[in-house]
Protein backbone atom coordinates (compact mmCIF):
# COMPACT_ATOMS: atom_id res chain seq x y z
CA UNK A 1 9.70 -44.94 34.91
CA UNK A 2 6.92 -45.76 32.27
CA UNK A 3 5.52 -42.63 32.46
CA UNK A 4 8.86 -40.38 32.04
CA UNK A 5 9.49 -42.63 29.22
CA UNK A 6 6.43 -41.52 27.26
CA UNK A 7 6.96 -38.10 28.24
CA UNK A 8 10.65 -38.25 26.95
CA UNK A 9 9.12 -39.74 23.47
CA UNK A 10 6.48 -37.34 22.86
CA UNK A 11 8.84 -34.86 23.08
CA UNK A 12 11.21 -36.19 20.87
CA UNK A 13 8.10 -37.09 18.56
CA UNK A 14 6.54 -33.11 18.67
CA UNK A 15 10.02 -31.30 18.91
CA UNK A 16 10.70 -30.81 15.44
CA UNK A 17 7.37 -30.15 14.26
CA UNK A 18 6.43 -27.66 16.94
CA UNK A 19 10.42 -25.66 16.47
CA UNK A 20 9.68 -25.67 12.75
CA UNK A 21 5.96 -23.99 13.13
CA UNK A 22 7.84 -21.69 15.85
CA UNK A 23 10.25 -20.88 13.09
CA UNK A 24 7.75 -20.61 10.10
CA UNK A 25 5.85 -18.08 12.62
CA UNK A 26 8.94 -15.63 13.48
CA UNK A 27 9.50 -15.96 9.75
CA UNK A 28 6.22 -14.49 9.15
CA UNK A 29 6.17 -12.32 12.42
CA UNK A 30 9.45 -10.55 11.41
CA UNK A 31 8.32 -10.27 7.70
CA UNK A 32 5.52 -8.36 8.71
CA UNK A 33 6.69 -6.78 10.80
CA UNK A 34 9.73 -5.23 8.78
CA UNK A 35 7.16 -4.62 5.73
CA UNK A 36 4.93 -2.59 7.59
CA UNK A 37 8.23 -0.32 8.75
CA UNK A 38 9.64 -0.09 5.48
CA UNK A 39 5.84 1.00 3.71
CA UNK A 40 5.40 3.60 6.61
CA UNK A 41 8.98 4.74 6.06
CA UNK A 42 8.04 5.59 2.14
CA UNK A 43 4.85 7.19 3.49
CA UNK A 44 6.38 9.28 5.40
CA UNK A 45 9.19 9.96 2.92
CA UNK A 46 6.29 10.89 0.68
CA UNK A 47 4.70 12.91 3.03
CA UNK A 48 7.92 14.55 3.77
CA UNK A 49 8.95 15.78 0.59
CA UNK A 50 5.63 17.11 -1.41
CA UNK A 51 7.39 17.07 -4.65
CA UNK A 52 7.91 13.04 -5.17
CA UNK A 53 4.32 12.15 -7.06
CA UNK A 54 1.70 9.82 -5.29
CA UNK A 55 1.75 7.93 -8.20
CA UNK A 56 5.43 6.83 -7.80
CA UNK A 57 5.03 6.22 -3.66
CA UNK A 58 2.18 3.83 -4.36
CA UNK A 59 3.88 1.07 -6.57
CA UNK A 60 6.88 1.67 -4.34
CA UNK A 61 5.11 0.55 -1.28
CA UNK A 62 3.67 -2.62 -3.24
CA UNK A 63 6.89 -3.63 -4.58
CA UNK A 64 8.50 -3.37 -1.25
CA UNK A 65 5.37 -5.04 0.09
CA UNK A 66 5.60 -7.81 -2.45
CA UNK A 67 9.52 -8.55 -2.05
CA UNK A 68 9.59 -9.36 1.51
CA UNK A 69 6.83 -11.47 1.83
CA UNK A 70 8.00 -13.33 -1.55
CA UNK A 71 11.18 -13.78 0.42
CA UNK A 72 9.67 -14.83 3.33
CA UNK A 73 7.65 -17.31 1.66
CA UNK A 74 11.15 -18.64 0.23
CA UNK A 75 12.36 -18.66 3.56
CA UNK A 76 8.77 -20.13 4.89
CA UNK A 77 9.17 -22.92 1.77
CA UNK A 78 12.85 -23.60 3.09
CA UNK A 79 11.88 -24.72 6.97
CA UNK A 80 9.43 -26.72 5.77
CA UNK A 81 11.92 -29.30 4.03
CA UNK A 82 11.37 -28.04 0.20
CA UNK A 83 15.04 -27.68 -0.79
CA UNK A 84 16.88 -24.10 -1.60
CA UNK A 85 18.26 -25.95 -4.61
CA UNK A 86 15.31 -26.47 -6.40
CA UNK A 87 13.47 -22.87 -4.70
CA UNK A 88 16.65 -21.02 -6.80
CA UNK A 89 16.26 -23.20 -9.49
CA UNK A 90 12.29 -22.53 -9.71
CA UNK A 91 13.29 -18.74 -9.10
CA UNK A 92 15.69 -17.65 -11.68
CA UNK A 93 13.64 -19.81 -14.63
CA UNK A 94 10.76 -17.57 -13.63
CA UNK A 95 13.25 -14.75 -13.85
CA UNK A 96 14.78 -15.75 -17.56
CA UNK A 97 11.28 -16.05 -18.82
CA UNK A 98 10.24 -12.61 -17.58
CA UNK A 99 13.09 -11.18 -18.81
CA UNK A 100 12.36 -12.60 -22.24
CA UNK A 101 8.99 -11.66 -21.77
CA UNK A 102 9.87 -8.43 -20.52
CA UNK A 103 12.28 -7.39 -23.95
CA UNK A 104 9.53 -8.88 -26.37
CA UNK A 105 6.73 -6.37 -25.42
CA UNK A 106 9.69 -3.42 -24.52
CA UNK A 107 8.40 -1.25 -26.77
CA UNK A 108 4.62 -1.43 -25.50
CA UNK A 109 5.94 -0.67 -21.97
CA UNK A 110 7.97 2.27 -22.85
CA UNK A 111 4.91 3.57 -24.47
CA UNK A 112 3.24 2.87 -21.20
CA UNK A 113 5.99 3.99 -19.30
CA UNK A 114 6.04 7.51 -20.93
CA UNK A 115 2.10 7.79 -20.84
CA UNK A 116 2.81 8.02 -16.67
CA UNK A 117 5.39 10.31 -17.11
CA UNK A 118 3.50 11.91 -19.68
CA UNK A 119 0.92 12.25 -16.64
CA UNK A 120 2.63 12.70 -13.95
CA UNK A 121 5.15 15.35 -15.58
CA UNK A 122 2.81 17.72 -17.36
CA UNK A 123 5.32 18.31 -20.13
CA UNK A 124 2.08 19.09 -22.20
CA UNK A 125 -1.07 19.28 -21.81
CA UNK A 126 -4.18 18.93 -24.17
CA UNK A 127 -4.67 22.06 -26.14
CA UNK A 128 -1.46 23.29 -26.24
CA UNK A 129 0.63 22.87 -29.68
CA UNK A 130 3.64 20.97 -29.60
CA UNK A 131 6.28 19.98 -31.83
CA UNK A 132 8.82 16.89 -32.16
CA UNK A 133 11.75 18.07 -33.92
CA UNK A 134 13.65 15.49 -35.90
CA UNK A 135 17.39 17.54 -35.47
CA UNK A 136 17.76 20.91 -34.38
CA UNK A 137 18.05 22.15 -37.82
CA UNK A 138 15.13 19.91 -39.37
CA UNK A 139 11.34 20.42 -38.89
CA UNK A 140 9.45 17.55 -36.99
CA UNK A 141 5.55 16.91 -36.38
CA UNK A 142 3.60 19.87 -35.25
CA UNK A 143 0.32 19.80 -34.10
CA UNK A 144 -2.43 20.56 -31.29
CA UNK A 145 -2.42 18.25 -28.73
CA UNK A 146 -5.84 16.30 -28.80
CA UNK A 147 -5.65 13.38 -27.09
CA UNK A 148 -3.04 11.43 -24.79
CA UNK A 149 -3.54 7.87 -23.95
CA UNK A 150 -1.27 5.01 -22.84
CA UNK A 151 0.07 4.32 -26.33
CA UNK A 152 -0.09 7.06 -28.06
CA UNK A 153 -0.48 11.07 -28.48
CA UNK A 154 -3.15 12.43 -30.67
CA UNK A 155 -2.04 15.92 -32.35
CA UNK A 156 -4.02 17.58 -34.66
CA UNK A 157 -1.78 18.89 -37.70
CA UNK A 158 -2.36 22.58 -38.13
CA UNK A 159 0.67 22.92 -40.41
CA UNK A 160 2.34 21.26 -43.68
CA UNK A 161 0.25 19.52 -46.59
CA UNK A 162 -2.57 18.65 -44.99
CA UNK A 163 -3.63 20.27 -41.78
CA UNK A 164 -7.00 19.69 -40.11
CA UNK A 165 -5.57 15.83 -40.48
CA UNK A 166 -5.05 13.73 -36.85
CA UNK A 167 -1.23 12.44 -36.00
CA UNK A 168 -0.89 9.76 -33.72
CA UNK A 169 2.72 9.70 -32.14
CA UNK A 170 4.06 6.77 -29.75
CA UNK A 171 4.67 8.44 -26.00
CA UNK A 172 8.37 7.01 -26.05
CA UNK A 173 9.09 9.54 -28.95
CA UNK A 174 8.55 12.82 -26.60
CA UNK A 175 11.09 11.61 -24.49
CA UNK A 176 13.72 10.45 -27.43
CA UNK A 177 13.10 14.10 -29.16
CA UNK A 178 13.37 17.53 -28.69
CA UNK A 179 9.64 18.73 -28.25
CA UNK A 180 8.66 22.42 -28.84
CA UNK A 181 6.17 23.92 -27.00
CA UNK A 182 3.47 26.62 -26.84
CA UNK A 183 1.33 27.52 -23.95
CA UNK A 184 -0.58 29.43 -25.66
CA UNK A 185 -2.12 26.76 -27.51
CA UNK A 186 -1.50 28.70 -30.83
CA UNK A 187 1.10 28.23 -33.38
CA UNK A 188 3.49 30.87 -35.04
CA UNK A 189 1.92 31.49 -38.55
CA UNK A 190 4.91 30.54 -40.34
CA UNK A 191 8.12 28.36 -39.21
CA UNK A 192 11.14 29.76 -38.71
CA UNK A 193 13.89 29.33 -41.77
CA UNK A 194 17.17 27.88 -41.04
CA UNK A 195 19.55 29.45 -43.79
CA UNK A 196 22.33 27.62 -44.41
């Protein structure tokens, strides 16, 4: 009778604690499990179609990566007694503050932005002359492309008032413009007139 007794209370004393680490475990079992399915899948989508860039599949995988196991950890946080109050609470104040965060340095990550599309695109490359046009019916910056780095694109200006002299345009402008290009790497001697 004594002995059942102690059985019967170190069961009820190890019960919860051993169903909890069970549960943190499958937590962690299944998150695993369904991140390394979901990074293979985008692997193989990659793989699949040739024309989606490496560059794009990479951060894909890590953000997938990195949002399941943050929401295991949640979950993880959760069994072990911390309340889902205060877990949302913590969450969406991180959230506010990166979105504040996020719209005060906007325009440095559109710069950035466009420098990997600038990259990965190929909409010019270094040597060739390009050309931002302001409207369709005003001239813009034309230059020689020298130079493209994560802020900015270096042209040399081989036109206007003073040519020989370097331009330095933010990346985001390319994609805000209409940009003329030639191949060639040479410009037309003279720009076209608009008569009007």
């Amino acid at each position: 009778m004594n002995l059942d007794m102690i059985n019967w209370q170190w069961i009820s004393l190890w019960s919860e604690p051993l169903l909890r680490t069970g549960q943190v475990i499958l937590i962690l079992l299944a998150a695993w499990l369904v991140q390394r399915l979901l990074t293979r899948g985008i692997s193989s989508l990659g793989a699949r179609y040739p024309q989606l860039p490496p560059e794009l599949m990479i951060p894909l995988r890590g953000a997938v990566r990195w949002l399941i196991m943050g929401s295991a950890f949640m979950l993880v946080l959760e069994r072990l007694g911390v309340s889902a109050q205060v877990l949302w609470t913590a969450l969406t104040g991180f959230i506010a503050v990166a979105a504040v965060a996020f719209f005060a340095i906007w325009s440095v990550l559109s710069n950035l932005f466009c420098a990997l599309l600038i990259f990965t695109l190929n909409p010019f490359r270094i040597g060739e002359c390009v050309e931002v046009l302001e409207t369709a019916d005003k001239p813009g910056v034309r230059g020689r492309v020298l130079a493209i780095n994560l802020f900015y694109t270096t042209l040399e200006d081989l036109t206007g008032d003073a040519p020989g002299t370097w331009v330095q345009i933010p990346n985001s402008l390319f994609f805000q413009k209409a940009v003329r290009r030639w191949r060639n790497g040479e410009l037309p001697t003279a720009r076209p007139r608009i008569e009007g």
